[in-house]
C-alpha atoms as a PDB file:
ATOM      1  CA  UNK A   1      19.534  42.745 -16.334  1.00  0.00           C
ATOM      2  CA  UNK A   2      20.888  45.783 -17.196  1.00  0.00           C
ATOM      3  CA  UNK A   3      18.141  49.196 -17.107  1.00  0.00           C
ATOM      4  CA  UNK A   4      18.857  50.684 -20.725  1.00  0.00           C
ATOM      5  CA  UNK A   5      16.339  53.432 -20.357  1.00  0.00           C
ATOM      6  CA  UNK A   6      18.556  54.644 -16.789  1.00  0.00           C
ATOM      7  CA  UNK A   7      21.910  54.807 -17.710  1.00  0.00           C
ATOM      8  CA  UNK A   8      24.361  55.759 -14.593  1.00  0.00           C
ATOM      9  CA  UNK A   9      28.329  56.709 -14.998  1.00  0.00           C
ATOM     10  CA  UNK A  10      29.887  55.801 -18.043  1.00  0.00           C
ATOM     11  CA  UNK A  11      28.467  53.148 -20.620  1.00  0.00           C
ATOM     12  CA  UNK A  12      27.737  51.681 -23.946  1.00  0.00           C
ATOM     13  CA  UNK A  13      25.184  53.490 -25.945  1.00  0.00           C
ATOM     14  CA  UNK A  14      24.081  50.026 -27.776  1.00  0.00           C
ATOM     15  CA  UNK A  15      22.765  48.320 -24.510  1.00  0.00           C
ATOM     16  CA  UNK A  16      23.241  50.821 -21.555  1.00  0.00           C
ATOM     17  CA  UNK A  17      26.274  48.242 -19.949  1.00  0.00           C
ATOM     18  CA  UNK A  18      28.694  50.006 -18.008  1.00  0.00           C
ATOM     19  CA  UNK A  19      31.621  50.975 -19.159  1.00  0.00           C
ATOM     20  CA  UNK A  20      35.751  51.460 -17.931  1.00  0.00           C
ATOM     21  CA  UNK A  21      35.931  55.333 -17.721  1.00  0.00           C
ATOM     22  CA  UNK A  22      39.674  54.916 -17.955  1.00  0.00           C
ATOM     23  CA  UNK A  23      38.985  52.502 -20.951  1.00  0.00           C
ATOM     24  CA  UNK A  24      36.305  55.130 -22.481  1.00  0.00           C
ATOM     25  CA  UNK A  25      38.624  58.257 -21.784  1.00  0.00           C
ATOM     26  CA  UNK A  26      41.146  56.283 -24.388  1.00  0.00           C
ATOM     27  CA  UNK A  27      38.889  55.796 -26.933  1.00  0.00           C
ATOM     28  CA  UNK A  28      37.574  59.261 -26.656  1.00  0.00           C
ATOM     29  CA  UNK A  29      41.509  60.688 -26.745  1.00  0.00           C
ATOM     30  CA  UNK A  30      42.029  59.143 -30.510  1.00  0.00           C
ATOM     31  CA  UNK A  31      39.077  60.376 -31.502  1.00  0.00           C
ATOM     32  CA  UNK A  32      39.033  63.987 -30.552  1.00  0.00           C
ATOM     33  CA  UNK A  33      42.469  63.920 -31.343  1.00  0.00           C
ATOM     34  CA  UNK A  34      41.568  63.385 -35.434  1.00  0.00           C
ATOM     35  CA  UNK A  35      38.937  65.850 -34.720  1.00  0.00           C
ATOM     36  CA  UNK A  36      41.386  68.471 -34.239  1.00  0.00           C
ATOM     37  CA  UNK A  37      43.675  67.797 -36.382  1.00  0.00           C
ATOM     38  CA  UNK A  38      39.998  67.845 -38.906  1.00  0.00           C
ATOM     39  CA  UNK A  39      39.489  71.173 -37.335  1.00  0.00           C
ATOM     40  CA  UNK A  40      43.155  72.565 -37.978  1.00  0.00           C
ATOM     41  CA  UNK A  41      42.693  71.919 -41.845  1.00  0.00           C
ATOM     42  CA  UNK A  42      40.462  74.845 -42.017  1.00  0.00           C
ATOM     43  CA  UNK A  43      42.329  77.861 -41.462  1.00  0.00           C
ATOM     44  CA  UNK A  44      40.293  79.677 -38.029  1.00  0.00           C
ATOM     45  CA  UNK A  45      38.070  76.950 -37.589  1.00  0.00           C
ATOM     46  CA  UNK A  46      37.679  75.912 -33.950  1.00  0.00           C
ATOM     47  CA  UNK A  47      35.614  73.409 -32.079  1.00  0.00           C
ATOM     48  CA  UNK A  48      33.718  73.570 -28.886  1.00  0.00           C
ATOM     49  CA  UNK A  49      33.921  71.500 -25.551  1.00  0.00           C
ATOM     50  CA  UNK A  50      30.316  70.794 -26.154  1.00  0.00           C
ATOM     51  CA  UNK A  51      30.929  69.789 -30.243  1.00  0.00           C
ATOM     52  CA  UNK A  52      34.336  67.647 -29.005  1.00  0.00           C
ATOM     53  CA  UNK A  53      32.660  65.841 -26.186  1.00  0.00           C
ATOM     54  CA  UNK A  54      29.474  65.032 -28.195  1.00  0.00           C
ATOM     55  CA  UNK A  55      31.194  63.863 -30.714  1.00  0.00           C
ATOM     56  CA  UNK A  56      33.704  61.345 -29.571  1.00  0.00           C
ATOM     57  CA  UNK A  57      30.704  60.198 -27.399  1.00  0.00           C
ATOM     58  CA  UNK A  58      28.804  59.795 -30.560  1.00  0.00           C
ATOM     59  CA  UNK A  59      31.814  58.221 -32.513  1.00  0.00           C
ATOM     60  CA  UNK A  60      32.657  55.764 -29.760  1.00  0.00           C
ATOM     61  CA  UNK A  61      29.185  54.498 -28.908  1.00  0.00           C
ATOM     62  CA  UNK A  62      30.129  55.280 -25.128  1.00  0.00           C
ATOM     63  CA  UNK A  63      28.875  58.061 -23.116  1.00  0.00           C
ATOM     64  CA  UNK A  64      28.661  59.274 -19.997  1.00  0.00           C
ATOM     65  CA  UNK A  65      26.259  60.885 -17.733  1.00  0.00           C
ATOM     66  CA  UNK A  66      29.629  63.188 -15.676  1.00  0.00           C
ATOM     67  CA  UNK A  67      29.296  66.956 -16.534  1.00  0.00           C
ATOM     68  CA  UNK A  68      31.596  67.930 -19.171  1.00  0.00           C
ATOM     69  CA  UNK A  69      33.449  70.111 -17.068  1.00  0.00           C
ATOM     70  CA  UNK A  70      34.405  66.946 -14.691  1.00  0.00           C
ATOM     71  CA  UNK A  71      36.205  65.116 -18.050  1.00  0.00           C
ATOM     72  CA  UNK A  72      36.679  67.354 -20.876  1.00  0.00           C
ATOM     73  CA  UNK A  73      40.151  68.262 -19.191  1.00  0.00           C
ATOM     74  CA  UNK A  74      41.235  65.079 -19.006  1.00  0.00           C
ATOM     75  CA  UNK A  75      40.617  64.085 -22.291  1.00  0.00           C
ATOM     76  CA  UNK A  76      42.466  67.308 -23.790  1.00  0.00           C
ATOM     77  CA  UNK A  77      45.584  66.856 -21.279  1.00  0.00           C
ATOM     78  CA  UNK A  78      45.815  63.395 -23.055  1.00  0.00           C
ATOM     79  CA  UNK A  79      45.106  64.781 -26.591  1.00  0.00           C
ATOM     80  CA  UNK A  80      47.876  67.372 -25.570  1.00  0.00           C
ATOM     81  CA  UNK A  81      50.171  64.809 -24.157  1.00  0.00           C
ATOM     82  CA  UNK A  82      49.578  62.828 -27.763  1.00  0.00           C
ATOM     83  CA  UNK A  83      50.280  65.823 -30.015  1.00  0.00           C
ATOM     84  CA  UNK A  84      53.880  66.607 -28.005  1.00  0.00           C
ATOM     85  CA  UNK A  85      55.028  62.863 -28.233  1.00  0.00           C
ATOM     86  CA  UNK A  86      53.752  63.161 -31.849  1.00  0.00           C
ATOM     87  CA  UNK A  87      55.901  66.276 -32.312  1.00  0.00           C
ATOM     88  CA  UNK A  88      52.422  68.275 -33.175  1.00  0.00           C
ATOM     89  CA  UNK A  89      51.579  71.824 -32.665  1.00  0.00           C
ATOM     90  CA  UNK A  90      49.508  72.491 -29.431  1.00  0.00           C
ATOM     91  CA  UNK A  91      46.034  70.776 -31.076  1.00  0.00           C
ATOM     92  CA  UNK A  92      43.949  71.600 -28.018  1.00  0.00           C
ATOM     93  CA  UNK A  93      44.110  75.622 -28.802  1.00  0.00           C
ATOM     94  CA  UNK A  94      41.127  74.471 -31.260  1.00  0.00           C
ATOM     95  CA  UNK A  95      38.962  73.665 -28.667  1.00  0.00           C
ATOM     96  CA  UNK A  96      37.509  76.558 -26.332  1.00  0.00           C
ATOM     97  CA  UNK A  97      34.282  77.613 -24.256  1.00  0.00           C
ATOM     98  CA  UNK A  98      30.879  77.851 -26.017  1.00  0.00           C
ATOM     99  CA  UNK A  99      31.964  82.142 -25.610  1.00  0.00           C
ATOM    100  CA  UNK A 100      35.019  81.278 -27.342  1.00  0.00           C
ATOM    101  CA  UNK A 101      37.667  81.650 -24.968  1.00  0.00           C
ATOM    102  CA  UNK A 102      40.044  78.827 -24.163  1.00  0.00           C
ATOM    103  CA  UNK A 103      40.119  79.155 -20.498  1.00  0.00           C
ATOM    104  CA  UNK A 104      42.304  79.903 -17.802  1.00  0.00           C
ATOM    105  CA  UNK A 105      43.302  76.098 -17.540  1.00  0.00           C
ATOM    106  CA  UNK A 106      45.216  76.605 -21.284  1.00  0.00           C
ATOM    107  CA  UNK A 107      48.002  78.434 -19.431  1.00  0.00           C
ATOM    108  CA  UNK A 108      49.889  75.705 -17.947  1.00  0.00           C
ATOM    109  CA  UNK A 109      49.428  74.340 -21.739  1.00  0.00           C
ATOM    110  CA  UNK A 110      52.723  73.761 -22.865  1.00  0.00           C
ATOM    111  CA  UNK A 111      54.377  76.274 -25.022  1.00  0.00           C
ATOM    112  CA  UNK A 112      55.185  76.448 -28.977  1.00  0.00           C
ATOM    113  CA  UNK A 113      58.580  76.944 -30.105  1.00  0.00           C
ATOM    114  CA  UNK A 114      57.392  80.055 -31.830  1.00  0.00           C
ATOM    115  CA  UNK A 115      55.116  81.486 -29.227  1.00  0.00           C
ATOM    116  CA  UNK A 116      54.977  84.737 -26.899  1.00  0.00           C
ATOM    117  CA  UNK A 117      55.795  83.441 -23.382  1.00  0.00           C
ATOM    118  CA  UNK A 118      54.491  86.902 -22.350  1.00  0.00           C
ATOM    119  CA  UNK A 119      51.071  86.723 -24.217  1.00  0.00           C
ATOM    120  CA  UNK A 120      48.080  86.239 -22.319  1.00  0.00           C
ATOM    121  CA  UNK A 121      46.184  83.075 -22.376  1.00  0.00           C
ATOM    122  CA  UNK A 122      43.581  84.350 -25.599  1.00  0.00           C
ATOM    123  CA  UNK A 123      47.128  85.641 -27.705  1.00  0.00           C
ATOM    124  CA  UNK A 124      48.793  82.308 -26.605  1.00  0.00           C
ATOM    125  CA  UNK A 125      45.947  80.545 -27.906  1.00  0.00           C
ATOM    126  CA  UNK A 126      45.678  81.876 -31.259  1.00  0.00           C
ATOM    127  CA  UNK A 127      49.596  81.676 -31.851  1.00  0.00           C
ATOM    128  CA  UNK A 128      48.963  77.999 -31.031  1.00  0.00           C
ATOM    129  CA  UNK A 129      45.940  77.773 -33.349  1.00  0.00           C
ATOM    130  CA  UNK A 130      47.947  79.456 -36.318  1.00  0.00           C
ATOM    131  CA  UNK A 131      50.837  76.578 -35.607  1.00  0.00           C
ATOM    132  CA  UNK A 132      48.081  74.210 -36.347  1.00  0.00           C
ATOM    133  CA  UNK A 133      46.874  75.920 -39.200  1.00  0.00           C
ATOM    134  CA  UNK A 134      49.993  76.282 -40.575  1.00  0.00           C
ATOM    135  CA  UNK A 135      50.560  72.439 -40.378  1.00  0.00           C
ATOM    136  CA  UNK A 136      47.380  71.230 -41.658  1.00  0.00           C
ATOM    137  CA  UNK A 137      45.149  73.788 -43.244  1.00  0.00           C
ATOM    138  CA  UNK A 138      44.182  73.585 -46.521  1.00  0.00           C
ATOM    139  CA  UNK A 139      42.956  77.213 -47.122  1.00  0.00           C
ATOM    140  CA  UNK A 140      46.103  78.715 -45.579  1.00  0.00           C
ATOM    141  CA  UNK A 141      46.296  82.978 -46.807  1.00  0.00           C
ATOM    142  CA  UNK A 142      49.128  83.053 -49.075  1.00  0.00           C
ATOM    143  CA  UNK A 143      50.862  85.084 -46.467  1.00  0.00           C
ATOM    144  CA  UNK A 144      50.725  82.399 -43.837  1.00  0.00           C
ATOM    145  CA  UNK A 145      48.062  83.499 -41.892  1.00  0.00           C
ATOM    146  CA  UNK A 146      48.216  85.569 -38.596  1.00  0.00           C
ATOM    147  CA  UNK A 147      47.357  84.638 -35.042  1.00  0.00           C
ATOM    148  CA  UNK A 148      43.656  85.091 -34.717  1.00  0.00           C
ATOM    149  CA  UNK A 149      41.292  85.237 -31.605  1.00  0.00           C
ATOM    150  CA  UNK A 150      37.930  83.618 -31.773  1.00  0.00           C
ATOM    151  CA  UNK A 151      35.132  86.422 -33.053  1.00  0.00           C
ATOM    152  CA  UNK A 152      34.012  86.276 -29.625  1.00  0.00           C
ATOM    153  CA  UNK A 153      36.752  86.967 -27.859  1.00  0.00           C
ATOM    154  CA  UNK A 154      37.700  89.656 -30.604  1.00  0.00           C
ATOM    155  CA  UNK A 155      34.569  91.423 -30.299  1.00  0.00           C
ATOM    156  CA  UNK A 156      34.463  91.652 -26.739  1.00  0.00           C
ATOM    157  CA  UNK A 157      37.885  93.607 -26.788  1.00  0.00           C
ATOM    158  CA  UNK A 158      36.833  95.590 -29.506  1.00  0.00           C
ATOM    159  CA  UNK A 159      34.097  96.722 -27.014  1.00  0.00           C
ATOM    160  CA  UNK A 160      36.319  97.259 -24.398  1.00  0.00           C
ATOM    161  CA  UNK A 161      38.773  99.220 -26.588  1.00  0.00           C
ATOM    162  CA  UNK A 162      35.321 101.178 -28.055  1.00  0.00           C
ATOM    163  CA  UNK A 163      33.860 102.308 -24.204  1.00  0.00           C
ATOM    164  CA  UNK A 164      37.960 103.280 -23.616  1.00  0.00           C
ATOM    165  CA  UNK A 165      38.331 105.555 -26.314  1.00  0.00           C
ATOM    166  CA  UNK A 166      34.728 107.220 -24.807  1.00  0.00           C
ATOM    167  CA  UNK A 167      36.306 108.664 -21.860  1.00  0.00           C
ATOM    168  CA  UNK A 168      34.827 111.997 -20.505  1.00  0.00           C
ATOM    169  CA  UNK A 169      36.730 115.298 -20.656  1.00  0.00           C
ATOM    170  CA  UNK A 170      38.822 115.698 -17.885  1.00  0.00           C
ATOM    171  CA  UNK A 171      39.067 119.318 -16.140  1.00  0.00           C
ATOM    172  CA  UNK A 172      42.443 120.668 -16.834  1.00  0.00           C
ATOM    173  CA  UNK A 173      42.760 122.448 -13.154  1.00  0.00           C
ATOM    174  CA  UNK A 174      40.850 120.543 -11.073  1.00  0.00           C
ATOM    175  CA  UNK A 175      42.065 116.952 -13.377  1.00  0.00           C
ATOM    176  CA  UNK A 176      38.072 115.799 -12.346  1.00  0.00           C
ATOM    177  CA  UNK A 177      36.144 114.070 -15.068  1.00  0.00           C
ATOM    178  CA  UNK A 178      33.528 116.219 -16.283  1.00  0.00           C
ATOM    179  CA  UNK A 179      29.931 115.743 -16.073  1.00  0.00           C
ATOM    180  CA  UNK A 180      27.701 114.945 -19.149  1.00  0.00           C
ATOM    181  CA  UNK A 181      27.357 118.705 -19.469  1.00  0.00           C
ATOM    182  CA  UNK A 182      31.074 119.369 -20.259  1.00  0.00           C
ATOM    183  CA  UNK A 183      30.876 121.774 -16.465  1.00  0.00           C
ATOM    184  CA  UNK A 184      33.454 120.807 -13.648  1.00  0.00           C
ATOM    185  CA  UNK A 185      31.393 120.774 -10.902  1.00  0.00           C
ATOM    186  CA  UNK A 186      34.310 122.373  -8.458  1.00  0.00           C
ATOM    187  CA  UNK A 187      34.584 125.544 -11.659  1.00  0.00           C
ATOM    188  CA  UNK A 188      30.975 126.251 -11.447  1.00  0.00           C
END
């Protein structure tokens, strides 16, 4: 008899039977893969791991009991591998961290035709996203849209770029920062 209340590994929500991981992970790959291309019709709409991994778990009636971080990977590689053979933009550029970066792992993501090979992982992202808004969005700006970073990940450089421009006055003979009081302390 199988212990529904105790579920281990992967296996079916309806009676708590284990389930193929392998078998699971291919179910799970067509479904997050019409999620994305979901998320894509709205023009800088993303998705996180957490929202794509509950869901296909939800839509498939299998789950698993593995930290997301041990199988989310797999399951975008595959959606990835899906949207190339498909001749899709980059569809995994939608999904990224609950802070809303995509990761360092997104950098051996394979690269647009119309993308900055020199771009950081965040920029590479968001050139990706607009090719999939540019596809399938139906609330595309007139203009064609731009390449947009996630309001996290924007914020948190317009921080950095904020405490930059705040620099101290620098001491033009001594080239010292200068204290709070605007007084090199080597003048004094």
């Amino acid at each position: 008899m199988t212990n529904v209340s105790s579920p281990q590994g992967t296996y079916f929500e309806a009676d708590g039977s284990k389930a193929d991981f392998s078998e699971a992970l291919h179910s799970w790959v067509t479904i997050a893969y019409e999620l994305l291309i979901q998320t894509a019709q709205k023009y800088n709409r993303t998705l996180t791991y957490k929202e794509i991994t509950e869901a296909v778990q939800a839509r498939s009636g299998i789950r698993t009991k593995m930290l997301i971080s041990n199988w989310s990977g797999k399951l975008l590689e595959q959606v990835a591998k899906r949207a190339a053979e498909a001749g899709e933009p980059p569809l995994t550029s939608l999904c990224v961290h609950q802070d809303g970066t995509i990761g360092d792992g997104y950098a051996q993501a394979p690269k647009a035709v119309n993308s900055d090979p020199a771009a950081d992982v965040e920029d590479l992202a968001a050139q990706h996203r607009l090719l999939c808004y540019q596809k399938f969005a139906t609330d595309l700006p007139s203009d064609g849209g731009v390449p947009t970073l996630t309001p996290e990940v924007a914020a948190v450089r317009n921080r950095r770029t904020k405490n930059f421009d705040r620099q101290n006055a620098v001491c033009p003979t001594h080239f010292m920062e200068l204290s709070a009081t605007g007084v090199c302390a080597e003048c004094d």
